[in-house]
N, C-alpha and C. Protein backbone atom coordinates (compact mmCIF):
# COMPACT_ATOMS: atom_id res chain seq x y z
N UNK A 1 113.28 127.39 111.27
CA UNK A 1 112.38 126.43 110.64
C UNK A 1 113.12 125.14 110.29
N UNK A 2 114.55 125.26 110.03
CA UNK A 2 115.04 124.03 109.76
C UNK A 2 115.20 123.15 110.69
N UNK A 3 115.47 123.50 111.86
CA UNK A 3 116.20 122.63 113.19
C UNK A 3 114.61 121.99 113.15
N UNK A 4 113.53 122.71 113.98
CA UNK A 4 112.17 121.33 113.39
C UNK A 4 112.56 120.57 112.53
N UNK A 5 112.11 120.82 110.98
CA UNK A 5 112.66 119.65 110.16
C UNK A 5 113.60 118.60 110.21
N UNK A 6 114.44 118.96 110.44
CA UNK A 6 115.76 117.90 111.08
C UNK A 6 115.24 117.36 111.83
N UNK A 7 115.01 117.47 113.29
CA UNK A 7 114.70 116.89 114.47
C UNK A 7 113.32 115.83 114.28
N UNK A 8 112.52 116.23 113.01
CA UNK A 8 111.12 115.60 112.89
C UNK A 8 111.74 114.07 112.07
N UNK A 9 113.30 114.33 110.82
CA UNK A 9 113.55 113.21 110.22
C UNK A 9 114.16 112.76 110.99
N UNK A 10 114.85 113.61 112.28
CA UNK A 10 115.77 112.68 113.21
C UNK A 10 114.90 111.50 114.21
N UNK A 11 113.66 111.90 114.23
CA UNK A 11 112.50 111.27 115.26
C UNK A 11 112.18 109.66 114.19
N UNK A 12 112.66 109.65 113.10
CA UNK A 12 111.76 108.10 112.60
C UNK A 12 112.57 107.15 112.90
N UNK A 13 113.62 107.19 113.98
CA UNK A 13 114.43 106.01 114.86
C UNK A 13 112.81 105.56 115.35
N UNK A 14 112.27 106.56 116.25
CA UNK A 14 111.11 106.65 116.68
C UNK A 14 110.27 106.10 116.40
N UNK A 15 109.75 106.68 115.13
CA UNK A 15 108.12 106.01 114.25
C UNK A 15 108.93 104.83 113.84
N UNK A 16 109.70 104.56 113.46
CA UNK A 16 110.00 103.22 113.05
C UNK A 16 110.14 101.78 114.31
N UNK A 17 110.22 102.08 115.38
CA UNK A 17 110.14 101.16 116.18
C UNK A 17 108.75 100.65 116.38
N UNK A 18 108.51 102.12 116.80
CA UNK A 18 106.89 102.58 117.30
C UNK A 18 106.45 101.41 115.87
N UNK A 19 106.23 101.45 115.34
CA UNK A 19 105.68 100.76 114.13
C UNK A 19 105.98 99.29 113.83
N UNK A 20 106.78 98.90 114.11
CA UNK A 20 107.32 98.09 113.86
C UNK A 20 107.27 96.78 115.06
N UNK A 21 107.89 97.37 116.15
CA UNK A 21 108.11 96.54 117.53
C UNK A 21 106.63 97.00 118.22
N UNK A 22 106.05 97.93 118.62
CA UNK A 22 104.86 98.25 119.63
C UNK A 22 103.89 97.75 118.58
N UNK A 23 103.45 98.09 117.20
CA UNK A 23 102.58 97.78 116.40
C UNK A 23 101.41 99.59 116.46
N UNK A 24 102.42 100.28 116.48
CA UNK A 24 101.93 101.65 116.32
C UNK A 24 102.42 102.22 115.22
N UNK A 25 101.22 102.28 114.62
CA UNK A 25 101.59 103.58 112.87
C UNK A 25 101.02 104.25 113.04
N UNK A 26 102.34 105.29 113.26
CA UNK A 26 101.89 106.89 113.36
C UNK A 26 102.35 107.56 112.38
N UNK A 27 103.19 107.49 111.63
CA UNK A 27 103.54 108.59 110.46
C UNK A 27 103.30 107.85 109.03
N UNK A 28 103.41 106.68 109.03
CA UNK A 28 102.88 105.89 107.38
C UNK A 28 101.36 105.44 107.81
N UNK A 29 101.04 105.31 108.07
CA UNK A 29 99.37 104.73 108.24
C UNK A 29 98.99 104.59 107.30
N UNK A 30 98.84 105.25 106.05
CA UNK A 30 98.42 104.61 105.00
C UNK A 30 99.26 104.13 103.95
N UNK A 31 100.40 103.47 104.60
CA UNK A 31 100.83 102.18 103.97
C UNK A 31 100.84 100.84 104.50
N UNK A 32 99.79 101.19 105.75
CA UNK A 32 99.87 99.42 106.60
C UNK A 32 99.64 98.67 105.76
N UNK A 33 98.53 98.65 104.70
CA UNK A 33 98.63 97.27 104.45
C UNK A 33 99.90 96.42 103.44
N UNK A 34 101.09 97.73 103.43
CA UNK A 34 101.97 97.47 102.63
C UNK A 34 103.00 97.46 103.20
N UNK A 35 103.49 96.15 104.01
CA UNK A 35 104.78 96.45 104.76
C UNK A 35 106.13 96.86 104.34
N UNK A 36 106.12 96.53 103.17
CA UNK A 36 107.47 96.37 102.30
C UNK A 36 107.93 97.73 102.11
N UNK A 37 106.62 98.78 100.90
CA UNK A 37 106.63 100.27 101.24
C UNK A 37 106.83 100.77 102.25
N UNK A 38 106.00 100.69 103.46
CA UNK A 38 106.88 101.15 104.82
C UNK A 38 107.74 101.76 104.59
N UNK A 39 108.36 100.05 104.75
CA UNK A 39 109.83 99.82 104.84
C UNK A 39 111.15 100.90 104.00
N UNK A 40 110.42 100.73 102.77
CA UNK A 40 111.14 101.36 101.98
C UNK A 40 110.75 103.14 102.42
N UNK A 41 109.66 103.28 102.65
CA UNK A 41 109.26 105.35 103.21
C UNK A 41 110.41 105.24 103.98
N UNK A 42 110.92 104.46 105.04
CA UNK A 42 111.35 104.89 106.43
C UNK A 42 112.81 105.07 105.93
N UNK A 43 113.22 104.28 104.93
CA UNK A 43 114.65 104.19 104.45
C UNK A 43 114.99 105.69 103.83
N UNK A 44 113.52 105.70 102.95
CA UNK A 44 113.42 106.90 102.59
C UNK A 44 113.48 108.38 103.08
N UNK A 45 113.33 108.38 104.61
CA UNK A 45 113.43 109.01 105.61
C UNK A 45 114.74 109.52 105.87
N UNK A 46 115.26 108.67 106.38
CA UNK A 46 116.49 107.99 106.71
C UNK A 46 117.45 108.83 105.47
N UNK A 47 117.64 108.84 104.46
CA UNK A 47 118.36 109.00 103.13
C UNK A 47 118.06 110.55 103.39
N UNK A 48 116.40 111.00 103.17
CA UNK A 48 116.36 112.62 103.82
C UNK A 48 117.25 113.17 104.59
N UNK A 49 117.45 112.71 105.66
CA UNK A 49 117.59 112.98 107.11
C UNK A 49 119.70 113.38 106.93
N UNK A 50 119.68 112.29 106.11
CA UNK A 50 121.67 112.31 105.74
C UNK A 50 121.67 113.45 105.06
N UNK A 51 120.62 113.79 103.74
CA UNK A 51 120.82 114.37 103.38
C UNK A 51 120.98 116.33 103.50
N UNK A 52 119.66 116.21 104.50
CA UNK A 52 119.89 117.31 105.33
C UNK A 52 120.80 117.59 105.96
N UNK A 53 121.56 116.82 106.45
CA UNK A 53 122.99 116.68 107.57
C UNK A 53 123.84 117.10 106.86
N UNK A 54 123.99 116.58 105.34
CA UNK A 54 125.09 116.83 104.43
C UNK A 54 125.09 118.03 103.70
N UNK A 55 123.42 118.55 103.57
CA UNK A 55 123.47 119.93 102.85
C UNK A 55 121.89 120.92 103.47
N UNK A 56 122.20 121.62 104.49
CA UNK A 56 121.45 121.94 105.66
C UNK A 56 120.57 122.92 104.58
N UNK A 57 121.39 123.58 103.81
CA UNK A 57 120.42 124.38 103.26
C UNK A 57 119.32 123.84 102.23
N UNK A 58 119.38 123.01 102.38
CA UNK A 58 118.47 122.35 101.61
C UNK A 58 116.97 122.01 102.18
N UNK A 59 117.57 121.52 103.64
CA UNK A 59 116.69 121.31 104.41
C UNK A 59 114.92 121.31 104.25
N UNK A 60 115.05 123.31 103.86
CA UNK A 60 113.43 123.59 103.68
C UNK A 60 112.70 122.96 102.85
N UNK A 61 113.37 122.57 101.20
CA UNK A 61 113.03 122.28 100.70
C UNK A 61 112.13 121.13 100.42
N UNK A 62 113.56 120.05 101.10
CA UNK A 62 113.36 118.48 100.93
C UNK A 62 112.18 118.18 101.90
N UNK A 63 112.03 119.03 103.51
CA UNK A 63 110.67 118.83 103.73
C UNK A 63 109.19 118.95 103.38
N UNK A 64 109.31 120.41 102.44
CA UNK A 64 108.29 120.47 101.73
C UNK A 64 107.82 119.78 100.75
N UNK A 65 108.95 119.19 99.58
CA UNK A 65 108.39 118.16 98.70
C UNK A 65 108.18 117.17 99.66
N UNK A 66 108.45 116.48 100.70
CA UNK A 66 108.07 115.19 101.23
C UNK A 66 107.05 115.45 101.47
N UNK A 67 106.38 116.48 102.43
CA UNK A 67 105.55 116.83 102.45
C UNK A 67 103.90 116.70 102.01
N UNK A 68 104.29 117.50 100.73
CA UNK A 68 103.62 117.32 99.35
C UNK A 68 103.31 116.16 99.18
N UNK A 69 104.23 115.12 99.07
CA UNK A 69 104.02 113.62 98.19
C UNK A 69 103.41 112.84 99.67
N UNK A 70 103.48 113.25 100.97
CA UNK A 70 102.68 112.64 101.87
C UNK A 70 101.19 112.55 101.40
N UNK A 71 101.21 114.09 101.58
CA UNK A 71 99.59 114.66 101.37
C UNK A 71 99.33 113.71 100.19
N UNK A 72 99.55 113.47 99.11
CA UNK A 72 99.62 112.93 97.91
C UNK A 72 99.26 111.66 98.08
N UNK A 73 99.83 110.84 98.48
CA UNK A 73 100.40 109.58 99.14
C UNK A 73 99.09 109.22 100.03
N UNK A 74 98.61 109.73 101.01
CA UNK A 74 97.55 109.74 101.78
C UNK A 74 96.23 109.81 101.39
N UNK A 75 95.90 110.77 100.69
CA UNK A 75 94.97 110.99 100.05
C UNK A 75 94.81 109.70 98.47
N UNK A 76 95.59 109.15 97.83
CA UNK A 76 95.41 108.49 97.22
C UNK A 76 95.13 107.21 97.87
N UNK A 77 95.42 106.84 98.94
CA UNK A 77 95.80 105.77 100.26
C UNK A 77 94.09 105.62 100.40
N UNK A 78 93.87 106.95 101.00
CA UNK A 78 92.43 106.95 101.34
C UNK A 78 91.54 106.50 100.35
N UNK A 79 91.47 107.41 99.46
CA UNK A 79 90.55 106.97 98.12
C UNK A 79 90.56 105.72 97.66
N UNK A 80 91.93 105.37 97.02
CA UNK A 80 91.33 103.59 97.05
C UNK A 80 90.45 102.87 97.89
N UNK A 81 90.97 102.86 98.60
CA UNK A 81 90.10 102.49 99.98
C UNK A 81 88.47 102.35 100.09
N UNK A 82 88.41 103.92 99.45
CA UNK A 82 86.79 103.87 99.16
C UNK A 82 86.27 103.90 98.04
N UNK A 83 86.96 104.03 97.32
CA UNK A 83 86.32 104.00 96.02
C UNK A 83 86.45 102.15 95.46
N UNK A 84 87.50 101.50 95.50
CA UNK A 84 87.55 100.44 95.12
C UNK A 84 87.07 99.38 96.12
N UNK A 85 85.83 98.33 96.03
CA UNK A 85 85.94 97.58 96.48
C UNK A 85 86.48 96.19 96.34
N UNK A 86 86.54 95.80 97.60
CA UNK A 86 87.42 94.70 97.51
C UNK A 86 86.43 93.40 97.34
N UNK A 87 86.74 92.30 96.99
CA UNK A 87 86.22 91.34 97.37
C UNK A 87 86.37 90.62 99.00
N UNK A 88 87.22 90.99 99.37
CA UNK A 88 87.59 90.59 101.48
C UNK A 88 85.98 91.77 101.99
N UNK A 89 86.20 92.88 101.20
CA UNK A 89 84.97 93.72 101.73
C UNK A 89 83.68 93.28 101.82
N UNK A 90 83.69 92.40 100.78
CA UNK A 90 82.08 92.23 100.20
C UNK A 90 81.92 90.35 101.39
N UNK A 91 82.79 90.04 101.63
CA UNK A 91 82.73 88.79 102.13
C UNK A 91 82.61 88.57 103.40
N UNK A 92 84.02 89.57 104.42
CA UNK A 92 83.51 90.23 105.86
C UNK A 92 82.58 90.88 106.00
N UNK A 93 81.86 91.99 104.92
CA UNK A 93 81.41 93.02 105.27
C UNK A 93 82.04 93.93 106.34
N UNK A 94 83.30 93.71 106.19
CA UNK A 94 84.19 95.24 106.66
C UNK A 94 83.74 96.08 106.24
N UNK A 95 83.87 97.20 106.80
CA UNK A 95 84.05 98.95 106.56
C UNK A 95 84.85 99.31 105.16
N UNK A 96 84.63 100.27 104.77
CA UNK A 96 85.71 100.32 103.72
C UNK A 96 86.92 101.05 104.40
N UNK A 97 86.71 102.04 105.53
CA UNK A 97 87.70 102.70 106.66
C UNK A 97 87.25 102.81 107.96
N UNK A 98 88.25 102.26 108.80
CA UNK A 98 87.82 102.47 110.27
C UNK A 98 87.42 103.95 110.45
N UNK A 99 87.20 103.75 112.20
CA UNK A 99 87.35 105.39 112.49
C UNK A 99 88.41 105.68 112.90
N UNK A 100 89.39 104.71 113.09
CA UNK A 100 91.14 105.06 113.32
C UNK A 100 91.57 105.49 112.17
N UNK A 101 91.33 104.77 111.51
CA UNK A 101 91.90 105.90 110.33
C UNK A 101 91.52 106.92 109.61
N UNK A 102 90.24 106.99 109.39
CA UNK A 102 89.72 108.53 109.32
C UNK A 102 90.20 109.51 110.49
N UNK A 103 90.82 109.35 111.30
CA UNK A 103 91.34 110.10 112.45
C UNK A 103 92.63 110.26 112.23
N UNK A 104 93.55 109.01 111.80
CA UNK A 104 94.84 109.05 111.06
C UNK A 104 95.05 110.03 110.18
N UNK A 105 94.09 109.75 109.24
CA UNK A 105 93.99 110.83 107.94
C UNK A 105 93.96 112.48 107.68
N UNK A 106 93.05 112.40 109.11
CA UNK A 106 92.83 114.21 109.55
C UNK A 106 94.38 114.23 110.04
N UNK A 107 94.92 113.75 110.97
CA UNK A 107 96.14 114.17 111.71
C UNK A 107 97.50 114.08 111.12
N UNK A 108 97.49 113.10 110.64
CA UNK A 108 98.71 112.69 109.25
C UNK A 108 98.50 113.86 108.31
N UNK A 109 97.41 113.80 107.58
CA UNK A 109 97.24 114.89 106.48
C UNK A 109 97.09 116.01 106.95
N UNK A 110 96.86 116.33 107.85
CA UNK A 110 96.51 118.17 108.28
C UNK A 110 98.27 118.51 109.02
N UNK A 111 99.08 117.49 109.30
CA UNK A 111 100.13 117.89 109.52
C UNK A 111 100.91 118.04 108.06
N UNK A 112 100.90 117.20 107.77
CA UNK A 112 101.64 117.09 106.25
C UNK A 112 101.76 118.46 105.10
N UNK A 113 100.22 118.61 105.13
CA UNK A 113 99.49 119.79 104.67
C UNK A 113 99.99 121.32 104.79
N UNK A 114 99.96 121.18 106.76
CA UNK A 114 100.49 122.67 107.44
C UNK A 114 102.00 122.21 107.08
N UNK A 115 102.64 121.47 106.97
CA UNK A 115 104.22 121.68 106.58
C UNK A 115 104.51 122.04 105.53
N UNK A 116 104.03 121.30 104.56
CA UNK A 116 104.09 122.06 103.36
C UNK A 116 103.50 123.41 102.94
N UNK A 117 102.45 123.95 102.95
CA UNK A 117 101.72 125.63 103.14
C UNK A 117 102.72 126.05 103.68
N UNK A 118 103.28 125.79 105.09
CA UNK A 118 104.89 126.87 105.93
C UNK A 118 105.81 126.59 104.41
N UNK A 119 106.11 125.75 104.57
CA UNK A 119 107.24 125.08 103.65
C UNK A 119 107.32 126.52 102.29
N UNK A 120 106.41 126.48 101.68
CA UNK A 120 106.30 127.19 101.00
C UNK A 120 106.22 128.30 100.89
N UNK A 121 105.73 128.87 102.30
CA UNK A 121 105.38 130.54 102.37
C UNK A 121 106.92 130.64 102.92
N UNK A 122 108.02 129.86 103.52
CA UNK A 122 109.15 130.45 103.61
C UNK A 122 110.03 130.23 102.64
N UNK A 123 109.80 129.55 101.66
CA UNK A 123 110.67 129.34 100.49
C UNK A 123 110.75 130.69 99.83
N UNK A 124 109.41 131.20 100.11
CA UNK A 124 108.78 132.30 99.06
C UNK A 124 109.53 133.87 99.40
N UNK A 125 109.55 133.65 100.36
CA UNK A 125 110.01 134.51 101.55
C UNK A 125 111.80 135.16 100.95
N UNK A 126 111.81 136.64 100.59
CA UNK A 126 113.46 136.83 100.48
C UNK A 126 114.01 136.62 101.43
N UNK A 127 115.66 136.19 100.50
CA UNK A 127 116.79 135.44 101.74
C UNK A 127 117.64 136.94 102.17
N UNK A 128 117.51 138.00 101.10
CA UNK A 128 118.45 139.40 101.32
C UNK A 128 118.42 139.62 102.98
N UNK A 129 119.62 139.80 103.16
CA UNK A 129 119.66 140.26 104.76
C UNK A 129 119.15 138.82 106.08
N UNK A 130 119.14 137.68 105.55
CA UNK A 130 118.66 136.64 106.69
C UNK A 130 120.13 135.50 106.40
N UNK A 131 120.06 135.59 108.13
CA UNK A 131 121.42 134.74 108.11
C UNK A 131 121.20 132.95 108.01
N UNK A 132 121.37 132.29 107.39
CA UNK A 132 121.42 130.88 107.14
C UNK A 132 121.91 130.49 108.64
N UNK A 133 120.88 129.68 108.88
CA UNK A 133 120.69 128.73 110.21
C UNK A 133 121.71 127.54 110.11
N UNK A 134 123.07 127.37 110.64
CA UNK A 134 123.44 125.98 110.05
C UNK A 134 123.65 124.76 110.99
């Protein structure tokens, strides 16, 4: 279970280009309209990613709280969104959410979600007799 994890913080070389240079958000989506945050998640990533390197057994963990605070993160992302209107809303008559991102939301959050639920049912899980993956 850890080598996924690793390999998923080793991939935001990835989402961060993808995002950045192509103009594809695939793993923050609901911080586009906040470039700066991004910026700072991906660093945030990044800092994970050492940190796993530096203390492997940790690994399970640090994905599951990220996890968590995605789901968190997303879901609060969303709700503003609809619950608060904007004045740009009332003036375009924009949407309060595309259908890209209600599609974002299912796929971002239903991954986020299933990582954390695993995350947890193997935390939960005795270590007696299982050899540490390193």
């Amino acid at each position: 279970m850890k080598r996924p994890i690793t390999l998923y913080y080793a991939a935001t070389i990835l989402f961060l280009l993808l995002d950045f240079i192509v103009g594809v958000n695939i793993r923050v989506a609901f911080l586009d309209p906040f470039p700066t945050a991004r910026l700072i998640y991906y660093v945030i990533c990044f800092a994970l990613l050492a940190l796993m390197l530096w203390r492997p057994s940790w690994t399970l963990a640090i994905g599951t709280i990220e996890s968590l605070l995605a789901v968190v993160a997303l879901t609060f992302a969303m709700a503003l969104r609809v619950m608060v209107v904007t004045d740009d809303m009332i003036e375009t008559g924009a949407g309060f959410v595309t259908v890209e991102e209600v599609f974002n939301y299912m796929i971002v959050g239903g991954i986020a979600y299933l990582s954390y639920v695993q995350g947890v049912k193997s935390l939960k899980e005795p270590k007696i007799g299982k050899q540490e993956d390193w």
